[in-house]
Protein backbone atom coordinates (compact mmCIF):
# COMPACT_ATOMS: atom_id res chain seq x y z
CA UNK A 1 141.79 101.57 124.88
CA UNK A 2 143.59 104.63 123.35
CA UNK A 3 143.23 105.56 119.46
CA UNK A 4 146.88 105.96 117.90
CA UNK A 5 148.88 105.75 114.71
CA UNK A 6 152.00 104.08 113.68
CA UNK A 7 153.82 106.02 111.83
CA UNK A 8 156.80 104.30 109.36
CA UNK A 9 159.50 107.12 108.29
CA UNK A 10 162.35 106.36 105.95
CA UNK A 11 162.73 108.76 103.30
CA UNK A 12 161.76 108.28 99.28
CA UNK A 13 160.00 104.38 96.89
CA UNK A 14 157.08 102.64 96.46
CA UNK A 15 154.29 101.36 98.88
CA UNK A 16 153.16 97.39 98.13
CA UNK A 17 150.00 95.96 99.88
CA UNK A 18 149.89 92.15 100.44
CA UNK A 19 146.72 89.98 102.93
CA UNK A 20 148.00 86.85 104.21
CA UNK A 21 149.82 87.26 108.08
CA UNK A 22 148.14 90.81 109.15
CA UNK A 23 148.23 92.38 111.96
CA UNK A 24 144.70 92.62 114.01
CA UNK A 25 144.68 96.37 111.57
CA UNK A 26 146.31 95.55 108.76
CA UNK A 27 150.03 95.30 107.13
CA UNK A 28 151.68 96.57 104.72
CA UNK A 29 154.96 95.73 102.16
CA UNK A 30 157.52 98.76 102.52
CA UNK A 31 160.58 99.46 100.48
CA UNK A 32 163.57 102.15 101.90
CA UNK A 33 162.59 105.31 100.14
CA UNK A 34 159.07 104.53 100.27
CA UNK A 35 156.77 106.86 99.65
CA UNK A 36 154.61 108.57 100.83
CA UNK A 37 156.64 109.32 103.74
CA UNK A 38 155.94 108.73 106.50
CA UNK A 39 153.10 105.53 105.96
CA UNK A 40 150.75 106.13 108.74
CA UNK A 41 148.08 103.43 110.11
CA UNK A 42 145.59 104.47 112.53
CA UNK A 43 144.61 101.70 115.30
CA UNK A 44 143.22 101.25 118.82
CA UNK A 45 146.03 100.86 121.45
CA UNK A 46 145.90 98.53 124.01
CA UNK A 47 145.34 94.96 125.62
CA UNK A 48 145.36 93.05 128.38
CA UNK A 49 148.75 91.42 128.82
CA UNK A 50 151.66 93.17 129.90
CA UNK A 51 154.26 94.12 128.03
CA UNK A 52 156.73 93.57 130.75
CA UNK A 53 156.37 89.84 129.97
CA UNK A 54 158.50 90.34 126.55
CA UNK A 55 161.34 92.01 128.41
CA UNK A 56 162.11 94.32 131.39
CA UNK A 57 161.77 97.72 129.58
CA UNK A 58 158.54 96.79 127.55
CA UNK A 59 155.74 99.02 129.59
CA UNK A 60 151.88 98.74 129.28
CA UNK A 61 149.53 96.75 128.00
CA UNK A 62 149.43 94.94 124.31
CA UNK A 63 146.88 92.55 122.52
CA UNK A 64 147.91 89.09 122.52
CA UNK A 65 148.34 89.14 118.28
CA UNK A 66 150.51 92.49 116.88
CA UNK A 67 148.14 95.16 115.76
CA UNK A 68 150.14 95.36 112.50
CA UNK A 69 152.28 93.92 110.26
CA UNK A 70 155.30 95.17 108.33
CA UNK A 71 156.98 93.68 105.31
CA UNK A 72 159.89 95.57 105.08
CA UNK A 73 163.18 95.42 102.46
CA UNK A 74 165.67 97.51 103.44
CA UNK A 75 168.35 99.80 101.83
CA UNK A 76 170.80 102.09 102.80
CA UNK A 77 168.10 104.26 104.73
CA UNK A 78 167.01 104.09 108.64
CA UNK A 79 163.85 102.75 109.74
CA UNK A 80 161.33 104.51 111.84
CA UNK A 81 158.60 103.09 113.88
CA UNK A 82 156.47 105.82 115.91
CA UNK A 83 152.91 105.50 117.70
CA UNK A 84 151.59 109.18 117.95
CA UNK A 85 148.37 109.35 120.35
CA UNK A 86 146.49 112.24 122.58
CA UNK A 87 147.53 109.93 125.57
CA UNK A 88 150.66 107.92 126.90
CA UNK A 89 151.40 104.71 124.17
CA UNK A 90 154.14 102.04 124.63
CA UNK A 91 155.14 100.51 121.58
CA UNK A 92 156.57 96.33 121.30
CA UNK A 93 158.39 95.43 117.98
CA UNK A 94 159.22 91.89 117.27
CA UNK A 95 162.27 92.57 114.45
CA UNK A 96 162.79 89.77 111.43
CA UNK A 97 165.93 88.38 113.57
CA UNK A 98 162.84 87.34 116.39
CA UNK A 99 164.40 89.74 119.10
CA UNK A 100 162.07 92.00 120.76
CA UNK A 101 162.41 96.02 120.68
CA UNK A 102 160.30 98.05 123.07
CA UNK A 103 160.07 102.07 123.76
CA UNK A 104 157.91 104.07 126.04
CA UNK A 105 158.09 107.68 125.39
CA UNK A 106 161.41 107.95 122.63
CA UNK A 107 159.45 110.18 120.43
CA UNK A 108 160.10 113.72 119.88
CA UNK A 109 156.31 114.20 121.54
CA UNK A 110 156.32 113.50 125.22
CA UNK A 111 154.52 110.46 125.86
CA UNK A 112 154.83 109.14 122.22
CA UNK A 113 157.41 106.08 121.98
CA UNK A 114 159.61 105.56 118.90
CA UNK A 115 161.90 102.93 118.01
CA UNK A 116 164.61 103.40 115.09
CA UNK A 117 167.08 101.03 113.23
CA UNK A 118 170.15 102.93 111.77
CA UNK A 119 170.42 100.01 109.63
CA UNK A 120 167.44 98.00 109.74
CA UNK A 121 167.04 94.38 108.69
CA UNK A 122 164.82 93.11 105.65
CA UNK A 123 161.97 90.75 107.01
CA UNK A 124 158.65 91.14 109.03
CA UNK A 125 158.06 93.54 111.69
CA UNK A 126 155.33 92.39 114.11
CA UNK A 127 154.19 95.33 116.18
CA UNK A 128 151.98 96.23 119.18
CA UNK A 129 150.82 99.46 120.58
CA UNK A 130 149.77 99.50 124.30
C-alpha cells in the first residue's frame, strides 16, 4: 500500500460536503470554479484486484469499492483528476456516463497519473488509486 492524494483542479466556486455513497475515504460535492483549488484528499493506494480487469490500459492494483467519491456539476471549465504519491500510482475513474477512464503516469510528475475532461460531464465520479 502506497499513501497518495487525489487532487481535483478546475479553477474558481464553492466546495459542498454530502455522506450517503462515499468512497472507502470520503467524497465530496464539487462545482466548476470551486474553490479552493485544487481540492486535495489524502488516501492509501492500492488493492488486490487488477486494474487490467476494467480495460486493457488500466495498470495496477485497486480496492474492490472506489476510494472516493465525487459529486461533480460542471460548467464551462475542465476537470482534473490527479493522484500525486512518493511512488508509482495508477489511477481508475468510473465517469457519470458508466464508462471507465484509466491513466498510469499522465501527470506532469513522472510516475503520477492524471486524467482530464476538456468538457466534463455533471454526475458521480467513482475513483480508485492503485
Amino acid at each position: 500500500m502506497r499513501t497518495a492524494a487525489i487532487i481535483f483542479f478546475s479553477t474558481l466556486a464553492t466546495l459542498f460536503a454530502t455522506t450517503a455513497n462515499a468512497g472507502s475515504f470520503g467524497q465530496t460535492t464539487l462545482r466548476a470554479g470551486f474553490s479552493p483549488d485544487p481540492h486535495v484528499q489524502p488516501l492509501t493506494a492500492g488493492g488486490g484486484n487488477s486494474a487490467s480487469n476494467w480495460g486493457s490500459s488500466c495498470r495496477g492494483y485497486i480496492a474492490s469499492q472506489p476510494d472516493y467519491t465525487l459529486y461533480y456539476t460542471a460548467g464551462s471549465m475542465p476537470l482534473y483528476i490527479n493522484a500525486d504519491s512518493d511512488r508509482d500510482t495508477t489511477l481508475v475513474v468510473r465517469a457519470p456516463d458508466g464508462r471507465i477512464y484509466c491513466d498510469d503516469d499522465g501527470a506532469d510528475a513522472p510516475l503520477n497519473p492524471r486524467l482530464i475532461w476538456n468538457r466534463p460531464m455533471s454526475g458521480q465520479y467513482q475513483i480508485w488509486v492503485g
